[in-house]
N, C-alpha and C. Protein backbone atom coordinates (compact mmCIF):
# COMPACT_ATOMS: atom_id res chain seq x y z
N UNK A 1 6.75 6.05 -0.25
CA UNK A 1 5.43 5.48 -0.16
C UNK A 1 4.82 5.81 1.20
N UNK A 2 3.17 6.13 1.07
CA UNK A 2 2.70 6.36 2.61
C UNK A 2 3.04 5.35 3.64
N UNK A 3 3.09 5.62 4.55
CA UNK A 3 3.20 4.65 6.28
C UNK A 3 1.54 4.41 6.32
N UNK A 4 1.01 3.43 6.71
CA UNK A 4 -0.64 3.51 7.30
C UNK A 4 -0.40 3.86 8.17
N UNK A 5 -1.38 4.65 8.87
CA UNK A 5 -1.04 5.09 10.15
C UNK A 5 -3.07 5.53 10.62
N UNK A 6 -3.56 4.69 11.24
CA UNK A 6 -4.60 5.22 12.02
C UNK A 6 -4.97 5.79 13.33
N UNK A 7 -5.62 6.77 13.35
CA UNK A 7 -5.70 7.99 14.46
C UNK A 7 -6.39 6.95 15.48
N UNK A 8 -6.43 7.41 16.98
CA UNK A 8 -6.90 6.38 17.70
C UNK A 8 -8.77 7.25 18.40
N UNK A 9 -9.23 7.45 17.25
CA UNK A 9 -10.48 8.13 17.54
C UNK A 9 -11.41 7.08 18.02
N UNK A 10 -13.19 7.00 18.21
CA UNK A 10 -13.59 5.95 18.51
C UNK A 10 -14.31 5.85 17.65
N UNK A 11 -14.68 4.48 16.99
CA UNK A 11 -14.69 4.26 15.88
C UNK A 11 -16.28 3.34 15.97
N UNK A 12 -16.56 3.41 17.51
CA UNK A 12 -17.63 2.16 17.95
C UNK A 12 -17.24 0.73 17.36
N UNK A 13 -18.22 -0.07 17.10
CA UNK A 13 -17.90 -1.48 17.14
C UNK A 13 -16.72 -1.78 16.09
N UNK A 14 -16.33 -0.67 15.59
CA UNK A 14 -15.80 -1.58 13.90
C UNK A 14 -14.70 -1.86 14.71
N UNK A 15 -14.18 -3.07 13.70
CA UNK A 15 -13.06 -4.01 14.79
C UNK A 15 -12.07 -4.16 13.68
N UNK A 16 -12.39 -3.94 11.77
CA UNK A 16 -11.33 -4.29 11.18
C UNK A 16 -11.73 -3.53 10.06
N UNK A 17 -11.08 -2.56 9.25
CA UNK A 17 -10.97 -2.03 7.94
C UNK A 17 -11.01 -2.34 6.68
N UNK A 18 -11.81 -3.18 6.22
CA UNK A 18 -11.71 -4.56 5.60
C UNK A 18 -10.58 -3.48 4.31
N UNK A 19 -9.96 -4.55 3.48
CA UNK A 19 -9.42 -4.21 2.17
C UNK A 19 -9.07 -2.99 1.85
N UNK A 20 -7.83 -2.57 2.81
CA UNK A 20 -7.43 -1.32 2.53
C UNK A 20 -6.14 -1.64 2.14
N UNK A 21 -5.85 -0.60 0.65
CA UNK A 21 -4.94 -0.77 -0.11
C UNK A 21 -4.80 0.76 -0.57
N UNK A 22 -3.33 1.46 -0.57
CA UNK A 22 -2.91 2.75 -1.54
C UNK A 22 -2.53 2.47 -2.92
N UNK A 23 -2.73 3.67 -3.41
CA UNK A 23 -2.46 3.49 -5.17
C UNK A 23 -1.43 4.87 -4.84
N UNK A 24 -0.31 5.08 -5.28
CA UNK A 24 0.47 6.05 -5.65
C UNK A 24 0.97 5.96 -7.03
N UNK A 25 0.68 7.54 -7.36
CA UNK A 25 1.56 7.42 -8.70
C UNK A 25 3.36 7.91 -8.20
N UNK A 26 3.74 7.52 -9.06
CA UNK A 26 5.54 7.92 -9.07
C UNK A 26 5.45 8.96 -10.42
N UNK A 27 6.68 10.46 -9.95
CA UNK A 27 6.80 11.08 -11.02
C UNK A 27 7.61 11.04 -11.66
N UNK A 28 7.73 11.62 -13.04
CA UNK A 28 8.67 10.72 -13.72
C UNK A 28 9.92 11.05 -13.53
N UNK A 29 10.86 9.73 -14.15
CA UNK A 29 11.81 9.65 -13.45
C UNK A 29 12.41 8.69 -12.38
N UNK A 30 11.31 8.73 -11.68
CA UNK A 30 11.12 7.62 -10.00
C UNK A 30 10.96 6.30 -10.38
N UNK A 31 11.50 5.28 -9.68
CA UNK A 31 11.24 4.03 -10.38
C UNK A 31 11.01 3.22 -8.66
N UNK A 32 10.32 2.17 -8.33
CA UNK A 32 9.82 1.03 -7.55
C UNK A 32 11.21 -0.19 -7.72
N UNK A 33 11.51 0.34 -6.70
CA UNK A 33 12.24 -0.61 -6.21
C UNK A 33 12.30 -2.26 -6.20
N UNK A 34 11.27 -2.46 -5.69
CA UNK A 34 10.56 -3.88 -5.11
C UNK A 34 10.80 -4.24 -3.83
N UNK A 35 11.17 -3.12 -2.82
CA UNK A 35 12.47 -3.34 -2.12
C UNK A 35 11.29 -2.37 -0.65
N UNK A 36 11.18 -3.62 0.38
CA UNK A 36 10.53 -2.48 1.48
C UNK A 36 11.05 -2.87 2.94
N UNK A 37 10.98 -2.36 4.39
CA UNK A 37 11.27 -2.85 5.11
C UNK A 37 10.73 -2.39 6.14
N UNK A 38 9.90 -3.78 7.11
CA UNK A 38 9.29 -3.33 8.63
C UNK A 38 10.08 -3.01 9.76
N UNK A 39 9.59 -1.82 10.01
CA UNK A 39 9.87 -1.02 11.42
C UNK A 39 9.08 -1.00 12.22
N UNK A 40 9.55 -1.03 13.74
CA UNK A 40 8.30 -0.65 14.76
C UNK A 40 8.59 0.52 15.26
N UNK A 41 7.60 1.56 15.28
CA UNK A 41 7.20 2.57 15.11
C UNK A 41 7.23 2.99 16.87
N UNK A 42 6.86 2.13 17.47
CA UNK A 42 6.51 2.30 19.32
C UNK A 42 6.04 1.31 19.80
N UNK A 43 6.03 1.11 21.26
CA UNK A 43 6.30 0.24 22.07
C UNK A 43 4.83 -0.17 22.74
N UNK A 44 3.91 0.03 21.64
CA UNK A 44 2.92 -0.30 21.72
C UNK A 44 2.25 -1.54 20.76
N UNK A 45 3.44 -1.77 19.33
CA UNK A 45 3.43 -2.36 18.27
C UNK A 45 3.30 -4.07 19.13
N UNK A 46 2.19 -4.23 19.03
CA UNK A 46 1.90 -5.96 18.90
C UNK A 46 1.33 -6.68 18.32
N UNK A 47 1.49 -6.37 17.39
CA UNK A 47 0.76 -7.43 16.69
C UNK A 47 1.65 -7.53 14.92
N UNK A 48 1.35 -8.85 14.28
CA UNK A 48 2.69 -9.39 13.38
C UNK A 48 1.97 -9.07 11.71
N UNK A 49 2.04 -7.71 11.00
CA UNK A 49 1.14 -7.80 9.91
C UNK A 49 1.64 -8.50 9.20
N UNK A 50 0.30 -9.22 8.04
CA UNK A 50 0.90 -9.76 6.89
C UNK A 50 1.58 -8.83 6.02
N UNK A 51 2.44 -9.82 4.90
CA UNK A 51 3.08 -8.75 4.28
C UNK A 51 1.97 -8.19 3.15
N UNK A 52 2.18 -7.19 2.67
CA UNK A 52 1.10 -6.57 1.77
C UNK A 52 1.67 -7.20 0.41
N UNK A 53 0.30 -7.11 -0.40
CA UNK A 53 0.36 -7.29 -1.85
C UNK A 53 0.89 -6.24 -2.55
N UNK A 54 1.83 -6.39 -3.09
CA UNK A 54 2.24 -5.20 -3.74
C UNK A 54 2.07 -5.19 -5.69
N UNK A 55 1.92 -3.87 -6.97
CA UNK A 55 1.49 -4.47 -7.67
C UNK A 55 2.25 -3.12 -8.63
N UNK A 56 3.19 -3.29 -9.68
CA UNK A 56 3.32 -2.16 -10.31
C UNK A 56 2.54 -2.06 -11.43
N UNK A 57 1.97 -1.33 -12.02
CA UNK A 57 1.77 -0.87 -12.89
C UNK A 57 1.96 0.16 -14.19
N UNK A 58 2.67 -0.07 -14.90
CA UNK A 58 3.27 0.53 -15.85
C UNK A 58 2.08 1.50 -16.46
N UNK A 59 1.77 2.69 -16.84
CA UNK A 59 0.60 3.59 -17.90
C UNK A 59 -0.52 3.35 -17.10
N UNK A 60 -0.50 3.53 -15.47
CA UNK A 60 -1.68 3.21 -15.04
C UNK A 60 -2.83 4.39 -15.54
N UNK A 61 -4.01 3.63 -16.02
CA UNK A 61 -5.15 4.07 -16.69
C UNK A 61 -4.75 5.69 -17.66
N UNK A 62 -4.06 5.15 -17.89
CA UNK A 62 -3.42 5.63 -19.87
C UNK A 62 -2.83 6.78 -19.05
N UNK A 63 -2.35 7.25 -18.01
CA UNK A 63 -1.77 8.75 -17.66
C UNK A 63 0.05 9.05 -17.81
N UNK A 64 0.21 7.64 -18.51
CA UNK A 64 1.89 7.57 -18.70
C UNK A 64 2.59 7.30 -17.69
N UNK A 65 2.00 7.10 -16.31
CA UNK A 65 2.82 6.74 -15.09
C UNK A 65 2.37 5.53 -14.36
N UNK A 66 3.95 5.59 -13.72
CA UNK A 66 3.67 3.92 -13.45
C UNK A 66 2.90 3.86 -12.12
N UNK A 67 2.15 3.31 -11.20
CA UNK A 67 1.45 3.23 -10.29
C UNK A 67 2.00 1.94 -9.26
N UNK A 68 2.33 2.64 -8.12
CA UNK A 68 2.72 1.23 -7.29
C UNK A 68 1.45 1.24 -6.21
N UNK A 69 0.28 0.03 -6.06
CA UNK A 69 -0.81 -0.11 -6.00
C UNK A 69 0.12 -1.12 -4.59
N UNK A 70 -0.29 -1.08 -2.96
CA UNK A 70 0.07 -2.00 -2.08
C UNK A 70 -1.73 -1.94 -1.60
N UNK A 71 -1.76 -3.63 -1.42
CA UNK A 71 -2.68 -4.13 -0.99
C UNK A 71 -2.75 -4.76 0.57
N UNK A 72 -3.00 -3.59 1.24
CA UNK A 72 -2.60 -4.39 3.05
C UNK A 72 -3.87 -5.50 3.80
N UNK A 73 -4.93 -5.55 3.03
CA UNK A 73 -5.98 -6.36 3.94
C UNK A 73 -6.93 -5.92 4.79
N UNK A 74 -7.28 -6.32 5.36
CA UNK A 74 -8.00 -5.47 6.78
C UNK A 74 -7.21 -5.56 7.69
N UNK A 75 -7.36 -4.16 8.39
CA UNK A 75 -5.97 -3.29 9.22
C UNK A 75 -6.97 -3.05 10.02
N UNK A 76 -6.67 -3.01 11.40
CA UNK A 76 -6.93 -2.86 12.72
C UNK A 76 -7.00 -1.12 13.31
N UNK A 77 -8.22 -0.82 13.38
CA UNK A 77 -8.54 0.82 13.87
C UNK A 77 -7.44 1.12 15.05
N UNK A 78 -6.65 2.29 15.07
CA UNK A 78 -5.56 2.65 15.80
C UNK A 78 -5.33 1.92 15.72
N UNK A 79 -4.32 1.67 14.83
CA UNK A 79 -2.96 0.67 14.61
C UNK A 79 -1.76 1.28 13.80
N UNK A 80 -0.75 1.02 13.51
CA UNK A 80 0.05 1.42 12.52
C UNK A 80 0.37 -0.19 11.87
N UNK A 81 1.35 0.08 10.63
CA UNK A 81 1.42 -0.99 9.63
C UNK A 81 2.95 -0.32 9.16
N UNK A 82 3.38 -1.24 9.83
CA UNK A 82 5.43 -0.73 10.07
C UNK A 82 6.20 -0.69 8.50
N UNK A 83 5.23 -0.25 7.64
CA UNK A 83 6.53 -0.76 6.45
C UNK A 83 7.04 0.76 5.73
N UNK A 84 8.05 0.60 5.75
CA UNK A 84 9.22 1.69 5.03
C UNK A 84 9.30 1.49 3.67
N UNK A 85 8.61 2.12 2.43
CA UNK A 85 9.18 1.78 1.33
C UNK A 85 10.11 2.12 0.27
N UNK A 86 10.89 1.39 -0.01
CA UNK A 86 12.62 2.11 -0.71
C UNK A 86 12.12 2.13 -1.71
């Protein structure tokens, strides 16, 4: 599963990313664990994210594959979001 990971460009006032969430499909074969784990990435990491919504989906929108949909919230411009997913 992707890492979030934002570039530290300047972004002017915006202060939060509202409702950012990935959709991945899995190919077949691959199956969702349920299973993830936070890392800190560098020694710059301060701050405590919530955990994300996570959501499988079996035949997402009729293509025969299952879709693991994580819902992180609004995420902080240059930031990372430490989660590893098994």
């Amino acid at each position: 599963m992707p890492r979030i990971n934002h570039d530290s460009a300047t972004y002017g006032d915006l202060e939060k990313i509202p409702n950012v969430r990935t959709i991945t499909l899995l190919p077949p074969g691959f199956e969702y664990t349920g299973k993830f784990e936070k890392r800190m990435y560098d020694s710059q990491w301060r701050t405590n994210p919530i955990e994300p919504k996570v959501t499988e989906v079996k035949n997402f929108q009729g293509t025969g594959k299952t879709a693991v949909i994580v819902e992180y919230g609004g995420v902080t411009p240059a930031s990372y979001y430490p989660f590893i997913w098994n």
